[in-house]
Protein backbone atom coordinates (compact mmCIF):
# COMPACT_ATOMS: atom_id res chain seq x y z
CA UNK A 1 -22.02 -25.60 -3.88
CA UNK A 2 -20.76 -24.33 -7.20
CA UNK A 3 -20.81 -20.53 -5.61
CA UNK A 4 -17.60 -22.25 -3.43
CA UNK A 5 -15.51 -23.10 -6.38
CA UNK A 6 -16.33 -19.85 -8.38
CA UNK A 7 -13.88 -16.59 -8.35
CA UNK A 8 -13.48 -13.21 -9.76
CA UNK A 9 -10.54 -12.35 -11.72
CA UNK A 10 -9.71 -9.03 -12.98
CA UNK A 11 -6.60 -8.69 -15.05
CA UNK A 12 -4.73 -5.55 -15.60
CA UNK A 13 -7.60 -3.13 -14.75
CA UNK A 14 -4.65 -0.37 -14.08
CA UNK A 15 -4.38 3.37 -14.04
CA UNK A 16 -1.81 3.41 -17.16
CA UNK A 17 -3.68 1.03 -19.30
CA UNK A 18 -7.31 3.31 -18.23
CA UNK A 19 -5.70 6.85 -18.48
CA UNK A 20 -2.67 6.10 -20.01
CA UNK A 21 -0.04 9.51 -20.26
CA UNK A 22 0.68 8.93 -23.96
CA UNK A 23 -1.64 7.23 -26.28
CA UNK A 24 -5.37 6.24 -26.24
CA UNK A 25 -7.14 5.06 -22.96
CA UNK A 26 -8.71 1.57 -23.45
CA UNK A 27 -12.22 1.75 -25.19
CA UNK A 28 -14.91 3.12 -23.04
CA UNK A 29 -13.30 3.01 -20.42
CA UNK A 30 -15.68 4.41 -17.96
CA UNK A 31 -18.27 2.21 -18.98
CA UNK A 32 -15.81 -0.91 -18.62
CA UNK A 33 -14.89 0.83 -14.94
CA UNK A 34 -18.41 0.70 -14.10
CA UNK A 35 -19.31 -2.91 -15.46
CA UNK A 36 -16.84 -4.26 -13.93
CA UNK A 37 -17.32 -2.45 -10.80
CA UNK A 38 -20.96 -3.91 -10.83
CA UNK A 39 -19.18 -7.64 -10.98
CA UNK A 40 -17.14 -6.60 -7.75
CA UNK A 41 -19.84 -5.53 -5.91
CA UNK A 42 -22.10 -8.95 -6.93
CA UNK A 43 -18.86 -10.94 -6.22
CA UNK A 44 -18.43 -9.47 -2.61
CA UNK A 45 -21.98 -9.45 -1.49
CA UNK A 46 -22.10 -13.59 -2.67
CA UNK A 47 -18.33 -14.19 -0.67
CA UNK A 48 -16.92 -14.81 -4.02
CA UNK A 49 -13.15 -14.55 -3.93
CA UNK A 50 -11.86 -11.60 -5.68
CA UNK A 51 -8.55 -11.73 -7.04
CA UNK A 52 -6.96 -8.87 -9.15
CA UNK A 53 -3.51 -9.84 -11.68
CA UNK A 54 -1.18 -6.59 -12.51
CA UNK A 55 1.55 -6.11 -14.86
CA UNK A 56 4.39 -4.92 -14.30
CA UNK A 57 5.82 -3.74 -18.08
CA UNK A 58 9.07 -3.14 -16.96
CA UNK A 59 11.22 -0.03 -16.74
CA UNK A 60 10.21 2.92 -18.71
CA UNK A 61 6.75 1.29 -19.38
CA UNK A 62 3.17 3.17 -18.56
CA UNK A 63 3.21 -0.30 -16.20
CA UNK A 64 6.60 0.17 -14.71
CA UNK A 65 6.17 -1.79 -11.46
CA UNK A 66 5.96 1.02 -8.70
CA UNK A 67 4.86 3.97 -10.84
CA UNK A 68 1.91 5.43 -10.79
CA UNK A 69 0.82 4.07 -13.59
CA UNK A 70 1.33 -0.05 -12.84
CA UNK A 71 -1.40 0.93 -9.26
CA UNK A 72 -4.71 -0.81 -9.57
CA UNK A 73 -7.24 1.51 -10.56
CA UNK A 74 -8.63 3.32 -7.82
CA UNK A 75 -12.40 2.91 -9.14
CA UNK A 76 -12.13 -1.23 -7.94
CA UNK A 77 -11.65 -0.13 -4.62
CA UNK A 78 -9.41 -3.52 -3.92
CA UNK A 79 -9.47 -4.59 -0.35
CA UNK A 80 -6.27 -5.60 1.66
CA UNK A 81 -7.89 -9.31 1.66
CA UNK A 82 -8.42 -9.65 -2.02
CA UNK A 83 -4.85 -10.84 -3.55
CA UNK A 84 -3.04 -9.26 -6.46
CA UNK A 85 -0.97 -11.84 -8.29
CA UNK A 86 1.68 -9.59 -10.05
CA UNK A 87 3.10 -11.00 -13.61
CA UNK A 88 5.27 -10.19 -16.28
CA UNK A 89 3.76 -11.83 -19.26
CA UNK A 90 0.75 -11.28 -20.90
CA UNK A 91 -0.32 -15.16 -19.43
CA UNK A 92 -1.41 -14.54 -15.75
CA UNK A 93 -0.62 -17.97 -14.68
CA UNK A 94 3.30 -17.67 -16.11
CA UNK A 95 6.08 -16.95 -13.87
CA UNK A 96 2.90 -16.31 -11.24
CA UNK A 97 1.45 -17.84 -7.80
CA UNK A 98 -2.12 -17.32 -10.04
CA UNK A 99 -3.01 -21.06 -9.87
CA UNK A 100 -1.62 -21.82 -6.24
CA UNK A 101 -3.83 -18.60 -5.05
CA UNK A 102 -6.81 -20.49 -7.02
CA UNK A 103 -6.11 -23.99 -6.18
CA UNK A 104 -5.23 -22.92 -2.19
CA UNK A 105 -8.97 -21.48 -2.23
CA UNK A 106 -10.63 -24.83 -4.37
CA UNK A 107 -11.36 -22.37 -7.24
CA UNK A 108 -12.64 -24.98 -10.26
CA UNK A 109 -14.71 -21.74 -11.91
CA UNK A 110 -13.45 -18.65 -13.27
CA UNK A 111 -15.38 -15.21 -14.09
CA UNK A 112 -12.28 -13.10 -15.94
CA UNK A 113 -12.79 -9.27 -16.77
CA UNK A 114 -10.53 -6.11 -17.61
CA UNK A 115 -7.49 -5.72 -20.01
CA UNK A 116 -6.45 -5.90 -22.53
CA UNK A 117 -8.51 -7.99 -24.80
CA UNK A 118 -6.28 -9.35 -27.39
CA UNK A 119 -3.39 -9.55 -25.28
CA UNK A 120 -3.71 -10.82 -21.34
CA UNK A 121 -7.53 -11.56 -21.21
CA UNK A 122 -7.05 -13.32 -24.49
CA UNK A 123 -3.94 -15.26 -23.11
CA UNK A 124 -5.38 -16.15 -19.55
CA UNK A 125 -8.46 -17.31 -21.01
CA UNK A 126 -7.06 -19.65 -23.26
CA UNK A 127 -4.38 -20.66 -20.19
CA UNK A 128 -6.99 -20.78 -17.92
CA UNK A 129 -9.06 -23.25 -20.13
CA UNK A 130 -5.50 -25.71 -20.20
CA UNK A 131 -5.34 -25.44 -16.94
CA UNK A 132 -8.32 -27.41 -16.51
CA UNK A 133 -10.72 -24.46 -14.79
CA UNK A 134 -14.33 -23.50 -15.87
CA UNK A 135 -14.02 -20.12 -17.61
CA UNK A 136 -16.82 -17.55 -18.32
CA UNK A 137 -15.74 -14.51 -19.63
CA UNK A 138 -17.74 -11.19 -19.44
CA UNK A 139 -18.21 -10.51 -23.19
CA UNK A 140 -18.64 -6.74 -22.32
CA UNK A 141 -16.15 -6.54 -19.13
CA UNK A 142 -13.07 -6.34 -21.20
CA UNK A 143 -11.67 -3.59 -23.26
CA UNK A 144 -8.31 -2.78 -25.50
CA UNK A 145 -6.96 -0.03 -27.66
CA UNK A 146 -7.30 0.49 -31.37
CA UNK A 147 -4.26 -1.31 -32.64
CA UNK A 148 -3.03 0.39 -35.67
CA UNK A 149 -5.20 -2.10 -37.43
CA UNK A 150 -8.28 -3.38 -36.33
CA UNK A 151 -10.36 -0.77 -33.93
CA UNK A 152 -11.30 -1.67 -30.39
CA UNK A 153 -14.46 -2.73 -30.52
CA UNK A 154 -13.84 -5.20 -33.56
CA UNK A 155 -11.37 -6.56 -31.24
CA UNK A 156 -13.47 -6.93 -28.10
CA UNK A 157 -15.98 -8.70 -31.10
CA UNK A 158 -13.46 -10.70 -32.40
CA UNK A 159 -12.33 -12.35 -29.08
CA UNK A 160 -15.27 -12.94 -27.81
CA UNK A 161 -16.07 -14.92 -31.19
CA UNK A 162 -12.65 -16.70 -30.51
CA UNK A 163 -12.32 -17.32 -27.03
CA UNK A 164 -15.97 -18.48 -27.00
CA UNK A 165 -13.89 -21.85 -27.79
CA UNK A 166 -12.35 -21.68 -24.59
CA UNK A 167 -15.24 -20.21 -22.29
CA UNK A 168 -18.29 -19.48 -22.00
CA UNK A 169 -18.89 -15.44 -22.75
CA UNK A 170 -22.03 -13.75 -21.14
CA UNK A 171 -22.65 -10.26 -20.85
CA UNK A 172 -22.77 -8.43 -17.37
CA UNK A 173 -26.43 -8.09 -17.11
CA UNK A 174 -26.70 -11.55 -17.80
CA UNK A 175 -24.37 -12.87 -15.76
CA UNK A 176 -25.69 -10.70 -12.76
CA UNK A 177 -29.44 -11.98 -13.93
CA UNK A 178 -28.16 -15.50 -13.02
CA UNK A 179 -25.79 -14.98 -10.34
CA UNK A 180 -22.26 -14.89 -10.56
CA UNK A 181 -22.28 -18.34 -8.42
């Protein structure tokens, strides 16, 4: 059953990327919160695996491993049986036990949500895809900042354009529509 091969990843989906203490919170955030909250709650009620990836930014960072900051945010109400793969890098599986977790459970299909778009989901994605897995990525389940540059949601627009090469990207309602398995 496909279902059995399929997981849940959210990367990064951390109190100092969502209410960061200096500098913008990721774009509509509450809204992302809540989408992707919808995508746990499908997940769970199928037995999908859940598993969450945080960064740790190093010290002085709004990700500092052990500040307040680098917790998950409270809103995914992560269970004690759901893993969180900690990395370093904006790649998930780099330097990480990502792929054994995966692998360990006979994960072939990956949903991936959360942040930030054009730097971890971007990199996992396209990581993911090398690695050999079936990636769909939630078009409207993952969020960034206005660079400087290019504003957020020309971003989110952008990578969904570009990492449509490397997944398949679906809305939430959609995906829900059809089942997350």
């Amino acid at each position: 059953m496909a279902g059995d091969r399929t997981a849940l990843v959210v990367i990064d989906v951390q109190q100092g990327l969502v209410s960061p203490p200096a500098g913008p919170p990721l774009h509509e955030a509450p809204a992302l919160l809540g989408r992707i909250g919808q995508l746990l709650s499908a997940a769970r009620a199928q037995g999908l695996p859940v598993v969450f990836v945080r960064h740790d930014g190093g010290r002085g960072d709004d990700l500092e491993a052990g500040t307040a900051g680098w917790q998950l945010h409270a809103a995914l109400g992560a269970r004690p049986d759901e893993p969180v793969v900690e990395k370093r890098h904006a790649d998930s599986f780099r330097g990480t036990d990502l792929s054994a977790v995966l692998r360990a459970r006979g994960i072939e299909r990956l949903i991936l949500c959360g942040a930030q778009s054009d730097f971890c989901v971007d990199t996992t994605c396209r990581r993911a895809a090398s690695e050999g897995f079936d990636v769909v990525l939630v078009g409207d389940a993952h969020s960034t900042v206005h660079n400087g540059v290019i504003d957020a949601p020309t971003i989110i627009r952008h990578e969904n354009r570009v990492l449509g090469s490397f997944a398949r990207v679906v809305g939430t309602e959609a995906l829900l529509a059809e089942g997350l398995a």
